[in-house]
N, C-alpha and C. Protein backbone atom coordinates (compact mmCIF):
# COMPACT_ATOMS: atom_id res chain seq x y z
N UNK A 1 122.73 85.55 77.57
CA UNK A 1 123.05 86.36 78.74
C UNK A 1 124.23 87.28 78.42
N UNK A 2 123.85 88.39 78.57
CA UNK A 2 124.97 89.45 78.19
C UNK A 2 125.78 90.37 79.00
N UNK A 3 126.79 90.35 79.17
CA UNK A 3 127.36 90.87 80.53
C UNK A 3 128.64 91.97 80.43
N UNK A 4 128.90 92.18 81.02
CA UNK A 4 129.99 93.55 81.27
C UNK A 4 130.52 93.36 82.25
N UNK A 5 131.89 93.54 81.93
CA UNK A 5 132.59 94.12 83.44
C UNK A 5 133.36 95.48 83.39
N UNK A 6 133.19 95.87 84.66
CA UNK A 6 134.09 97.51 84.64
C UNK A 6 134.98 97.06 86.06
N UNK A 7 136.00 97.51 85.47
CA UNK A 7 137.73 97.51 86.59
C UNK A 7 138.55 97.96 86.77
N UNK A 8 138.90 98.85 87.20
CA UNK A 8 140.14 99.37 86.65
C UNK A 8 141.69 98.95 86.51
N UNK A 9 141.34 97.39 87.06
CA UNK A 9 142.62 96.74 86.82
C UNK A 9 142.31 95.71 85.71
N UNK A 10 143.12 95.85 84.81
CA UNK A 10 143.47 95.09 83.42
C UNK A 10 143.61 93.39 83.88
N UNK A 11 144.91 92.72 84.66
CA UNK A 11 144.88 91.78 84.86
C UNK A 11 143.59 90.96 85.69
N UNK A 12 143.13 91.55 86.64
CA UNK A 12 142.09 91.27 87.34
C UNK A 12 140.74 90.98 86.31
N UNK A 13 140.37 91.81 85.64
CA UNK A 13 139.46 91.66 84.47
C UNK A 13 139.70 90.45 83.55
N UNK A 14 140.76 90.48 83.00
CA UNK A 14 141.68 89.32 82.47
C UNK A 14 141.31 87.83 83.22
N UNK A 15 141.03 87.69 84.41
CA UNK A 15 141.06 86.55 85.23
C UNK A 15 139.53 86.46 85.10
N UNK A 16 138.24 87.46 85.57
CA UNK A 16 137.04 87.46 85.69
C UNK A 16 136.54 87.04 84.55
N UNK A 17 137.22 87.64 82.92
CA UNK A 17 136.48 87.63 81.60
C UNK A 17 136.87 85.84 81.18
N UNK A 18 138.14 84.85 81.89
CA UNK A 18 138.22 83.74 81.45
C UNK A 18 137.20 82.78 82.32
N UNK A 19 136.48 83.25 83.81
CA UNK A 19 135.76 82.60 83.97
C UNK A 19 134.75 82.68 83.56
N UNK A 20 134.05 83.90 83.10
CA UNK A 20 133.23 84.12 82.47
C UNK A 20 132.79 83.08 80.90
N UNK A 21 133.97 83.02 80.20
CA UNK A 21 133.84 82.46 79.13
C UNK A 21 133.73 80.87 79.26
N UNK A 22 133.70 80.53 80.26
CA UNK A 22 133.27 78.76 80.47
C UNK A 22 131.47 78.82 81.45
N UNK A 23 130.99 79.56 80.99
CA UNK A 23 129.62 79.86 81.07
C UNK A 23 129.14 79.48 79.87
N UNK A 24 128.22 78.43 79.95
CA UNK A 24 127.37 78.43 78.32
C UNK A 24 126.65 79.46 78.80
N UNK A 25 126.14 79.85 77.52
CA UNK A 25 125.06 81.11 76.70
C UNK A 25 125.36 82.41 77.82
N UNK A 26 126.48 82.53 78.04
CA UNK A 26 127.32 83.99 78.17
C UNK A 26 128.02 84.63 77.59
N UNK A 27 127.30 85.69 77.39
CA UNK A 27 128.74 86.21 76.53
C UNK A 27 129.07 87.97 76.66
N UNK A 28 130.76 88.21 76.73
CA UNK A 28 131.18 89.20 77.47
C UNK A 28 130.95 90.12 76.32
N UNK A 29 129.97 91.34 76.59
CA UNK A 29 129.64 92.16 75.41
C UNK A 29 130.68 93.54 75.45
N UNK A 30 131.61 94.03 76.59
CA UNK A 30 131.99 94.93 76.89
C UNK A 30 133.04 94.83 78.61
N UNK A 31 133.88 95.28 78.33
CA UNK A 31 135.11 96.02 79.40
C UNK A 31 134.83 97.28 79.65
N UNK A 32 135.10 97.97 80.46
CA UNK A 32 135.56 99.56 81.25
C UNK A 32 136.50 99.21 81.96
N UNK A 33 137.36 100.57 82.42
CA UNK A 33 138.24 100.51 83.50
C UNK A 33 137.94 101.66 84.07
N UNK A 34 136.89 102.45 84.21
CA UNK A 34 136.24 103.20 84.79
C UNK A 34 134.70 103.69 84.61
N UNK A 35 134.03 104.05 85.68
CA UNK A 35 132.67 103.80 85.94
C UNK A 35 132.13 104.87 84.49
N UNK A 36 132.18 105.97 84.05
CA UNK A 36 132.17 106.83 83.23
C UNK A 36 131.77 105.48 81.70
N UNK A 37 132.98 105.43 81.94
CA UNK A 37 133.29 104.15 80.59
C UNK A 37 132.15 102.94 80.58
N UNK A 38 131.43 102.59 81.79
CA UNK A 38 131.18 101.33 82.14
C UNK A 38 129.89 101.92 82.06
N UNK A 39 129.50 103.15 82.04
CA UNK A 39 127.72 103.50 81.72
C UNK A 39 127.62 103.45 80.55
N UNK A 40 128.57 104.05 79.71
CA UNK A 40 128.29 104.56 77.98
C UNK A 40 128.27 103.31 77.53
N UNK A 41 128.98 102.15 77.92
CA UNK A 41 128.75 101.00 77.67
C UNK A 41 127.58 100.31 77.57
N UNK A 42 127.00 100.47 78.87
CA UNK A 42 125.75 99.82 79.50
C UNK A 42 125.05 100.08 78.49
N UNK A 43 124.78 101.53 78.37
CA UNK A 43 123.87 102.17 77.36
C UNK A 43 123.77 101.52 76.07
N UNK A 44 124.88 101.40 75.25
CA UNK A 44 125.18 100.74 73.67
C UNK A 44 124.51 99.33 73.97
N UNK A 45 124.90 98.57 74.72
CA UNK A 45 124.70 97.47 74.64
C UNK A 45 123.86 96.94 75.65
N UNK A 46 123.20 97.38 76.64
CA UNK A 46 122.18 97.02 77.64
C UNK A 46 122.44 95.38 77.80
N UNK A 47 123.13 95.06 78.62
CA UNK A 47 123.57 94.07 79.44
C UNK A 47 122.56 93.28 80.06
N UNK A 48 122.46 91.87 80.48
CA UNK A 48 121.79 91.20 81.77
C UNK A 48 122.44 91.78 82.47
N UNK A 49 123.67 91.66 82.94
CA UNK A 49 124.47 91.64 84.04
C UNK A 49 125.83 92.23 83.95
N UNK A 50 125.51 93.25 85.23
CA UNK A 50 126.96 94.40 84.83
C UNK A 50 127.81 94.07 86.27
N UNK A 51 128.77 93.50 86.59
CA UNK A 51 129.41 93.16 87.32
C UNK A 51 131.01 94.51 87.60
N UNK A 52 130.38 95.41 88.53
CA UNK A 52 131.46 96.14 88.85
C UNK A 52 132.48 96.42 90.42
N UNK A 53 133.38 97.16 89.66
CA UNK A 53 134.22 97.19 90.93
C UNK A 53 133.59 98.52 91.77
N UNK A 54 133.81 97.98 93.39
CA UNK A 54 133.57 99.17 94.28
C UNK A 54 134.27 100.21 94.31
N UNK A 55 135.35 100.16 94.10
CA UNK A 55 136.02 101.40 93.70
C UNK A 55 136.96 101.71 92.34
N UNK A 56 135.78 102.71 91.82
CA UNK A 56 136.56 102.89 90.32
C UNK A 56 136.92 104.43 89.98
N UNK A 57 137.80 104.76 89.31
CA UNK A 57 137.80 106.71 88.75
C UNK A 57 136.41 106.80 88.27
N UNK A 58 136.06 108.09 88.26
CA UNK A 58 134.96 108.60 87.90
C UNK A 58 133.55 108.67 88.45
N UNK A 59 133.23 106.75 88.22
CA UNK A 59 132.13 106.70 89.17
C UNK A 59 132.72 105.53 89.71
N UNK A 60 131.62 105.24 91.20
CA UNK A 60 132.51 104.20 91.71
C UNK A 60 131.48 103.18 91.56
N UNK A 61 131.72 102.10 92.20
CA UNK A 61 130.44 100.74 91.63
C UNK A 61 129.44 101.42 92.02
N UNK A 62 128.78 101.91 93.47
CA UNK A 62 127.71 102.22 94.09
C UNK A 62 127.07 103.38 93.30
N UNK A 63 128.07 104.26 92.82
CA UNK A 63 127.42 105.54 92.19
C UNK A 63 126.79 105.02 91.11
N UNK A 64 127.60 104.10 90.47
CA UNK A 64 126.96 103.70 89.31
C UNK A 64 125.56 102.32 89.10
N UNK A 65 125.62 101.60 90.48
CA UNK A 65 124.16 100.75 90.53
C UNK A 65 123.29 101.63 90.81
N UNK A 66 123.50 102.85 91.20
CA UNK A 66 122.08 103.62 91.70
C UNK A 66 121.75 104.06 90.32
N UNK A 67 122.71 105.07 89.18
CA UNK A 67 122.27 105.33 87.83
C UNK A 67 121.46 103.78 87.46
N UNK A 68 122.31 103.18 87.22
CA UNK A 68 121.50 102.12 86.35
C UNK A 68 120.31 101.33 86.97
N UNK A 69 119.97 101.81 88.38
CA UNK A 69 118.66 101.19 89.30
C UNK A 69 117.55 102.33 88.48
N UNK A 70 118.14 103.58 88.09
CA UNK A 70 117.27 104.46 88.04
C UNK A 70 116.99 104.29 86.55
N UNK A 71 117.93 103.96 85.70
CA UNK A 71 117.04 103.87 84.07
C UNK A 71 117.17 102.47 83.47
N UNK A 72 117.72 101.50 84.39
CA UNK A 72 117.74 100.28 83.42
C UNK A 72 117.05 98.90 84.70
N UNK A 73 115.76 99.03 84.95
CA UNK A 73 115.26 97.92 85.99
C UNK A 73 115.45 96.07 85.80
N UNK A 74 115.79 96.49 84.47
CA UNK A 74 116.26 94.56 84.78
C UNK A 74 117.22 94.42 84.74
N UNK A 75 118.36 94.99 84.72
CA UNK A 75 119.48 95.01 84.91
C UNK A 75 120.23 94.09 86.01
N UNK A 76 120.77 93.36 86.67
CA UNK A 76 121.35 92.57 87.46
C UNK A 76 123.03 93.26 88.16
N UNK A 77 123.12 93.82 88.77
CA UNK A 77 124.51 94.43 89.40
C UNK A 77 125.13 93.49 90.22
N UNK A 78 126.32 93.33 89.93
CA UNK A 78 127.29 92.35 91.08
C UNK A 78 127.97 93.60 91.39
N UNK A 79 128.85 93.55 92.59
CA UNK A 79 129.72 94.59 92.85
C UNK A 79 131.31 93.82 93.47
N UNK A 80 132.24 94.09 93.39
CA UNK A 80 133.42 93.50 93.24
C UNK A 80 134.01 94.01 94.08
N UNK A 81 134.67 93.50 95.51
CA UNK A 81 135.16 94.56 96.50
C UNK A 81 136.70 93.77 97.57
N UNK A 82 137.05 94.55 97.42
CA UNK A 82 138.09 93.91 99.06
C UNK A 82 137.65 93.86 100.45
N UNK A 83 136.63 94.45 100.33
CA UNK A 83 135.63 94.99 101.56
C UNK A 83 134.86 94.16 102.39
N UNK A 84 135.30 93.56 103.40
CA UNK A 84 134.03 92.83 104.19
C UNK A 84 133.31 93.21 105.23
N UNK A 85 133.64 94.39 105.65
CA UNK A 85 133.02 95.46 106.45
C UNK A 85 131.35 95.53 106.37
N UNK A 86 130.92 95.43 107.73
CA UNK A 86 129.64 95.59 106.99
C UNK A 86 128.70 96.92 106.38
N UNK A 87 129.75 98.30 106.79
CA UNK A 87 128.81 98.95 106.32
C UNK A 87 129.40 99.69 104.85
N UNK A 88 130.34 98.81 104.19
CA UNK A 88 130.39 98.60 102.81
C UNK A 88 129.41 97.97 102.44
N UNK A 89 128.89 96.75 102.63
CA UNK A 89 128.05 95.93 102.35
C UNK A 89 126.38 96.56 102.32
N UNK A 90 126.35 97.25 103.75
CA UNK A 90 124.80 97.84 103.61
C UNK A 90 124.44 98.72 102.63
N UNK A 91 125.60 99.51 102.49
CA UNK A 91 125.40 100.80 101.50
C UNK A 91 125.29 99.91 100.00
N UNK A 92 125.80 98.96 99.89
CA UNK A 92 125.77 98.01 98.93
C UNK A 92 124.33 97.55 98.64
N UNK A 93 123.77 97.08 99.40
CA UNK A 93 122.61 96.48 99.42
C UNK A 93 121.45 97.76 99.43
N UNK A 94 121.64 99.35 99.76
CA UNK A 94 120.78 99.73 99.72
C UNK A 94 120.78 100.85 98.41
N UNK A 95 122.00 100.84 97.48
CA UNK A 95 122.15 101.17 96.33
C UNK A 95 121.75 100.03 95.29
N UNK A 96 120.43 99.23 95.68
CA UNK A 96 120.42 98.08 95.14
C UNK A 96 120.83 97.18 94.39
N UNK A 97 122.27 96.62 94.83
CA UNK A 97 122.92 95.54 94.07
C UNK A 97 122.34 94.22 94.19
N UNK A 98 122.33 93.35 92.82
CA UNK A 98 122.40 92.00 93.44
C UNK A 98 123.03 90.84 93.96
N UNK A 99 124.12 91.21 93.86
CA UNK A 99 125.38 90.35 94.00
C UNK A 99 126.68 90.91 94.63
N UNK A 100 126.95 90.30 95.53
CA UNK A 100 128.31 90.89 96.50
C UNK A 100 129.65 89.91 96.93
N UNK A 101 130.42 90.45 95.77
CA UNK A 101 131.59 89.44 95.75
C UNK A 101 133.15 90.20 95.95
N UNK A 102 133.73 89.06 97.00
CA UNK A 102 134.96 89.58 97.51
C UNK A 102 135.93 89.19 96.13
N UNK A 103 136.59 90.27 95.97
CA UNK A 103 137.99 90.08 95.11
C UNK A 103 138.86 88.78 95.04
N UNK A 104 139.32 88.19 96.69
CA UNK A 104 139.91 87.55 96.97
C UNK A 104 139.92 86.45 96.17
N UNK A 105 137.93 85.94 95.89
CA UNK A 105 137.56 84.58 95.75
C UNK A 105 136.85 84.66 94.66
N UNK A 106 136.73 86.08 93.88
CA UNK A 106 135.75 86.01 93.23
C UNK A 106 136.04 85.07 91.78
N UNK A 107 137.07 84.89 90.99
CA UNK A 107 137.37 84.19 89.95
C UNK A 107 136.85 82.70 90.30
N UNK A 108 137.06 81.91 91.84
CA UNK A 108 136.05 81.32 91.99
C UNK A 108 134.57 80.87 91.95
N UNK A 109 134.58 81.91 92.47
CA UNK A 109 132.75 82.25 93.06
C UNK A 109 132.42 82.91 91.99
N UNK A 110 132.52 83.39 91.43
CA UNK A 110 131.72 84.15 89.70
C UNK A 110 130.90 83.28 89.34
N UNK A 111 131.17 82.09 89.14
CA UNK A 111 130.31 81.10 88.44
C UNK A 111 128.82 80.98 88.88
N UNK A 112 128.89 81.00 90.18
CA UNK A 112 127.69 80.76 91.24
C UNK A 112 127.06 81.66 91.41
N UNK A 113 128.12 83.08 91.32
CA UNK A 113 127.43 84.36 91.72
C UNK A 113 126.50 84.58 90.31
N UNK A 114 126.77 84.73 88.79
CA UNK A 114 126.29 85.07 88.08
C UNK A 114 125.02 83.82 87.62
N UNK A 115 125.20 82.56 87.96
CA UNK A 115 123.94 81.80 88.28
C UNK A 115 122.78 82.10 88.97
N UNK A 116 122.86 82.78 90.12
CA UNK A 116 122.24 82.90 91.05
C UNK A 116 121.62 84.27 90.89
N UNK A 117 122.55 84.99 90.56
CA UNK A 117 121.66 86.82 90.30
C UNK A 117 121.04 86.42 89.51
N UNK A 118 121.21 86.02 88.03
CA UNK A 118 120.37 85.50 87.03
C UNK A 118 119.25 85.04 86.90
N UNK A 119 118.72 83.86 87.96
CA UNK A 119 117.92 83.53 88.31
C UNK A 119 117.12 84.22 89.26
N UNK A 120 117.37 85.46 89.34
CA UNK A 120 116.56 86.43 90.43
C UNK A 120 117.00 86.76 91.81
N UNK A 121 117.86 85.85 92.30
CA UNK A 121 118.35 85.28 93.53
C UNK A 121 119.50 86.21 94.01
N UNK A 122 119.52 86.91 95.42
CA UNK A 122 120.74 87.88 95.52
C UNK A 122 121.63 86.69 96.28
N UNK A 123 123.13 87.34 95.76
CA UNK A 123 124.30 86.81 96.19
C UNK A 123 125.09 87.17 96.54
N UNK A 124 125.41 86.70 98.13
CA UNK A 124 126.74 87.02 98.92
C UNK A 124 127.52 86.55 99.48
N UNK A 125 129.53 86.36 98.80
CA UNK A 125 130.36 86.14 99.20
C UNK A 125 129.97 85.31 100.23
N UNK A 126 130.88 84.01 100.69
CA UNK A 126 130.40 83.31 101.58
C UNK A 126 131.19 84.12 103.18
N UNK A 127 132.24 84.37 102.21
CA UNK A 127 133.09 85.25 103.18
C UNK A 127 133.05 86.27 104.22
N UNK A 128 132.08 86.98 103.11
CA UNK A 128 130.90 88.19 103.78
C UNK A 128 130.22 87.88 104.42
N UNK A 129 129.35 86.89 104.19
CA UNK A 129 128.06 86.66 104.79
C UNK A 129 128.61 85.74 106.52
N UNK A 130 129.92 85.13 106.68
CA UNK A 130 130.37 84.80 107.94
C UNK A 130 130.56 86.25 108.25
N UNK A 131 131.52 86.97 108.06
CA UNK A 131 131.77 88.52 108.73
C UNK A 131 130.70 88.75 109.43
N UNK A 132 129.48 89.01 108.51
CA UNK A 132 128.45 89.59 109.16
C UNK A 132 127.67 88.84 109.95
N UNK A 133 127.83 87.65 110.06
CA UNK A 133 127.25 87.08 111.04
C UNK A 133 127.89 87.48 112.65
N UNK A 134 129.10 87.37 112.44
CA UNK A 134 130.02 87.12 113.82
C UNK A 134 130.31 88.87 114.13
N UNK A 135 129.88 90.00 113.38
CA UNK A 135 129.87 91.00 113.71
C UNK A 135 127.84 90.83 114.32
N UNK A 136 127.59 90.80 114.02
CA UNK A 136 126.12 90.69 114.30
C UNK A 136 125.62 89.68 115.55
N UNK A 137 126.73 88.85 116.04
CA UNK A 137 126.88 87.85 117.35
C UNK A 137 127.61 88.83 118.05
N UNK A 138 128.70 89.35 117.77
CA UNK A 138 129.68 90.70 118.73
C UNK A 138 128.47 90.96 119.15
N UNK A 139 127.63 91.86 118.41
CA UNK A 139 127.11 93.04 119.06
C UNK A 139 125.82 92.73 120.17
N UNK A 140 125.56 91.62 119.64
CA UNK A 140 123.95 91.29 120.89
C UNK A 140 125.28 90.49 122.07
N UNK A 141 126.03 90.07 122.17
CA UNK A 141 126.31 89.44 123.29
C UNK A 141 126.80 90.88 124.09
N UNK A 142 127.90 91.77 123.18
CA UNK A 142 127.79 92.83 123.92
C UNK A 142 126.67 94.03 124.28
N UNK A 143 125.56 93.76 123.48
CA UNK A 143 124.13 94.30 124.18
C UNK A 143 123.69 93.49 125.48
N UNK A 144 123.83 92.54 125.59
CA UNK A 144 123.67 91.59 126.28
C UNK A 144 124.18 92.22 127.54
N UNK A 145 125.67 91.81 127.77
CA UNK A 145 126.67 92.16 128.90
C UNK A 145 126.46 93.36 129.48
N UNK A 146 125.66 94.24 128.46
CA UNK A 146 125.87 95.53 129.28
C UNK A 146 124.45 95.75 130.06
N UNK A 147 123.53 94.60 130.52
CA UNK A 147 122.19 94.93 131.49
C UNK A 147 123.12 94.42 132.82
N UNK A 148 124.70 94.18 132.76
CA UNK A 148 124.93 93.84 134.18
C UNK A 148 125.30 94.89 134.82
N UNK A 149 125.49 94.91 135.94
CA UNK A 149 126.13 96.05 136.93
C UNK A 149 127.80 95.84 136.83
N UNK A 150 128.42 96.94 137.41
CA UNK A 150 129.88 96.58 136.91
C UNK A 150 130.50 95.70 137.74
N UNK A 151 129.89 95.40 139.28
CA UNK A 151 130.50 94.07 140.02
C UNK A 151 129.88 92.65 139.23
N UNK A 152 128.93 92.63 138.64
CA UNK A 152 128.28 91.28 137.75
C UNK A 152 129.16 91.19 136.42
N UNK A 153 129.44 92.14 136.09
CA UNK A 153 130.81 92.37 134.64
C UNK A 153 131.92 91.77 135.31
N UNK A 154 132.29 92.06 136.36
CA UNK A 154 134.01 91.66 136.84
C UNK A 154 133.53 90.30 137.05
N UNK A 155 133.17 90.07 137.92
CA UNK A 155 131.93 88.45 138.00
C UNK A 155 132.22 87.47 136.67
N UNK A 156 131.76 87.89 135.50
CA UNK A 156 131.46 87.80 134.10
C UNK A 156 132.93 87.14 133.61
N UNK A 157 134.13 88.50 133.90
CA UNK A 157 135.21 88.24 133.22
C UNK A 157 136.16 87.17 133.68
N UNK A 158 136.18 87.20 135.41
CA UNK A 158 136.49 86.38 136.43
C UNK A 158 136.41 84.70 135.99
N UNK A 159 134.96 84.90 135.56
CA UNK A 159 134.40 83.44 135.43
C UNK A 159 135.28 82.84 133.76
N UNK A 160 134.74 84.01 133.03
CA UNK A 160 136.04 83.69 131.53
C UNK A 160 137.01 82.67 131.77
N UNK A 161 137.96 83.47 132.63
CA UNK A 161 139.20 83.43 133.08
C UNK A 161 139.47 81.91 133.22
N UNK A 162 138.23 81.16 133.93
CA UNK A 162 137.99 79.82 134.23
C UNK A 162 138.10 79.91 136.19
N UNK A 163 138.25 80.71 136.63
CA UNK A 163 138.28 81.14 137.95
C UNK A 163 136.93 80.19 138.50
N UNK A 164 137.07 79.90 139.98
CA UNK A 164 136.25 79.39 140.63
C UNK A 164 135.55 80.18 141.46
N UNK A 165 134.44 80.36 142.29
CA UNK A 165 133.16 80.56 143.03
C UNK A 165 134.47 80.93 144.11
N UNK A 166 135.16 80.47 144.62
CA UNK A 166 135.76 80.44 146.12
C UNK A 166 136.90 81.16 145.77
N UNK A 167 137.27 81.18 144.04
CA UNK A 167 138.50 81.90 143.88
C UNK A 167 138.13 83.59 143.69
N UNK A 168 136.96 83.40 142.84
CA UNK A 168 136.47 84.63 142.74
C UNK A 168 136.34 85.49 143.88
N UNK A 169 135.51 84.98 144.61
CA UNK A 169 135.49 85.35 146.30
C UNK A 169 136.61 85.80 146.94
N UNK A 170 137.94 85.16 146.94
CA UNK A 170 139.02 86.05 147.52
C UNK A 170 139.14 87.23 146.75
N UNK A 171 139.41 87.10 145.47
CA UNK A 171 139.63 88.06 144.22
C UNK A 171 139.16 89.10 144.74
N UNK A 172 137.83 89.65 144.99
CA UNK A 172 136.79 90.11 145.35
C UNK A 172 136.70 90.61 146.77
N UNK A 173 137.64 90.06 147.48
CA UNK A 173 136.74 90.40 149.15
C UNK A 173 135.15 90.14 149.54
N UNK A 174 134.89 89.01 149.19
CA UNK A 174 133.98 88.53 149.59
C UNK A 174 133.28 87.09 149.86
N UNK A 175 132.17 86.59 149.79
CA UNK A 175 131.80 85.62 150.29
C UNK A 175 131.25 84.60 149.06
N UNK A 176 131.83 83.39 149.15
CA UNK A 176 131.60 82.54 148.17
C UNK A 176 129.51 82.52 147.85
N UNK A 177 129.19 82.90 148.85
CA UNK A 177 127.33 83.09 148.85
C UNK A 177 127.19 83.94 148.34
N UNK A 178 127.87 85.33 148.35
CA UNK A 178 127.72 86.04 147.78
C UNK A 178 128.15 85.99 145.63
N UNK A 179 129.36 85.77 145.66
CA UNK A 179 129.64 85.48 144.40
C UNK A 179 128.58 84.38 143.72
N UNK A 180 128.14 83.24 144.33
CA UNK A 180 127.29 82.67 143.34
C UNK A 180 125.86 83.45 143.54
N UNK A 181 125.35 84.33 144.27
CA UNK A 181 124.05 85.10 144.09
C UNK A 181 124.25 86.31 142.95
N UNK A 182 125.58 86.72 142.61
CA UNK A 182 126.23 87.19 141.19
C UNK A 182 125.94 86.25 140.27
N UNK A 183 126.68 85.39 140.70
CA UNK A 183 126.02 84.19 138.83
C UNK A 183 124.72 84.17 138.64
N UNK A 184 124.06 83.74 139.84
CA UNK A 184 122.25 83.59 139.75
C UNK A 184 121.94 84.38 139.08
N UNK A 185 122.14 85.97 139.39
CA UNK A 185 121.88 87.27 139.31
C UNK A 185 122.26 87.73 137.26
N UNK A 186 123.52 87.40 137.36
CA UNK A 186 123.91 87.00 135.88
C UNK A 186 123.35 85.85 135.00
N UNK A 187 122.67 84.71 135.28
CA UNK A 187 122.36 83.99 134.53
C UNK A 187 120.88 84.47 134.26
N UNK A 188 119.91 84.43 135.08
CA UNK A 188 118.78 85.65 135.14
C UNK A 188 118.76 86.81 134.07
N UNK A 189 119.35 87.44 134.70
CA UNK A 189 119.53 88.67 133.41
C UNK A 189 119.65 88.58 131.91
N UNK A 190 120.76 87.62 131.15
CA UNK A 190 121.44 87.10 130.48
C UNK A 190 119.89 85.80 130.22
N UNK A 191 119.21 85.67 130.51
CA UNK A 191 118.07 84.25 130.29
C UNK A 191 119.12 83.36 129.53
N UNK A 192 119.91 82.65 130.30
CA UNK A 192 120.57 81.61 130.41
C UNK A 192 120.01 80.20 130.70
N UNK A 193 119.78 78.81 130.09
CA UNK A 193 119.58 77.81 129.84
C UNK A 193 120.33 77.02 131.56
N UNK A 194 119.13 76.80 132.08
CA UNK A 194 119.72 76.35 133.55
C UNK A 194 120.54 75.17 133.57
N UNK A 195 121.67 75.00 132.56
CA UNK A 195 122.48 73.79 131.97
C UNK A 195 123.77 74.01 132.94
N UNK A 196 124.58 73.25 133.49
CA UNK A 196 125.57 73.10 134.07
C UNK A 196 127.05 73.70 133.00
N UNK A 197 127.31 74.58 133.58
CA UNK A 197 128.25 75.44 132.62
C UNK A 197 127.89 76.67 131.76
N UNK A 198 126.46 76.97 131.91
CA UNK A 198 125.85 77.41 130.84
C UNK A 198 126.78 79.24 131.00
N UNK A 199 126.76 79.93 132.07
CA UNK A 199 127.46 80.73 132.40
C UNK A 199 128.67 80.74 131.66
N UNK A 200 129.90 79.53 131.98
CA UNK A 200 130.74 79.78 132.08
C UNK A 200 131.09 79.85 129.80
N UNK A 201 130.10 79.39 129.39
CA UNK A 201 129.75 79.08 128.19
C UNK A 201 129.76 80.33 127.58
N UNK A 202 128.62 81.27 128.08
CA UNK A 202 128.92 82.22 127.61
C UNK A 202 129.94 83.43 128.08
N UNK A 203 130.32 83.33 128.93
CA UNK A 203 131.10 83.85 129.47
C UNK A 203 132.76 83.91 128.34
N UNK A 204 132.91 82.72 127.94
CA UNK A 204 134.18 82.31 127.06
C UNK A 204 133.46 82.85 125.81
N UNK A 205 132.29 82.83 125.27
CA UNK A 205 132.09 83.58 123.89
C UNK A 205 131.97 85.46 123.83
N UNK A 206 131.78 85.53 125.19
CA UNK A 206 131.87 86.98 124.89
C UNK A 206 133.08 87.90 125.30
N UNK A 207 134.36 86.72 125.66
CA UNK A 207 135.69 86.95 125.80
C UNK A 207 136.15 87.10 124.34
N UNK A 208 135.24 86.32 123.36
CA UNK A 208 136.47 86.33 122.15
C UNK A 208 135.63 87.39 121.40
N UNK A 209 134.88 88.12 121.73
CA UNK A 209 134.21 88.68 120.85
C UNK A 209 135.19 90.14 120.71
């Protein structure tokens, strides 16, 4: 298994190339510290696996998995990033990388990551892959919230709060019959689990969102 890394930081590389070397049947055929450097490379020595940084002089990781998507198909790309954003990540995934590893952890996670691309298998940061979950829970609960009307929203936030049916009601100027035909009205909408609390349940998850 033959591999490369491109970085433009020296020590950082330094840390990646010693985990690298407690890999049986790996072996580091080539360095860059910029994307330019890290193709002419590729080229000489055609790599399994080219593990680069997202942002490099010249070319940056992404510029450079799309070259090498376009003339080298077995090739294996990790990409190396500070980035947990997800639409670092998409543009990632649609410049076809196989592997997506945070900086933070990666001298860790290398081991697993370059197991796993290897074997065909794409890999992502565990780190990442929570981000994008809990950005991807944000957004449907707040798709969600927004089929209410804006007295069923105040309703909504009220209830957060831990506020009661009778407290809400003063809050409000109105009638405790009325405020729970709001919850009805909100749990309905929301297809809420007719569970005791189930409201107030979600109500507290789409406070922290």
């Amino acid at each position: 298994m033959k591999i490369i890394i491109a970085d433009d930081h020296p020590l950082f590389r330094q840390g990646i190339k010693q985990a690298i070397e407690s890999i049986p049947n790996a072996e580091l055929v080539g360095e860059a510290g910029d994307g330019m450097e890290a193709y002419h490379l590729v080229l000489s020595e055609v790599p399994d696996i080219v593990i680069l940084d997202l942002e490099m002089p010249l070319l940056n990781g992404l510029e450079l998995c799309k070259k090498l998507r376009s003339d080298f198909k077995n090739i294996r790309v990790v990409i190396l990033t500070m980035h947990k954003e997800k639409h670092y990540f998409d543009a990632a995934i649609e410049a076809g990388v196989n592997g997506y590893l945070l900086k933070d952890n990666a001298v860790e996670d290398i081991l697993d990551c370059i197991k796993t691309v290897w074997l065909g298998q794409p890999y992502v940061s565990d780190h990442v892959r929570d981000r994008l979950l809990e950005t991807e829970e944000d957004q449907t609960l707040k798709l969600v919230a927004s089929k209410l009307t804006p007295t069923e929203n105040v309703v909504l936030k009220l209830v957060a709060e831990g506020k009661t049916t009778s407290e809400i009601a003063k809050l409000l100027f109105s009638s405790p019959n009325t405020i729970e035909n709001h919850r009805a009205n909100i749990s309905r909408k929301l297809e809420l689990e007719p569970e005791k609390n189930a409201l107030l349940k979600f109500a507290l998850k789409l406070k922290k969102s």
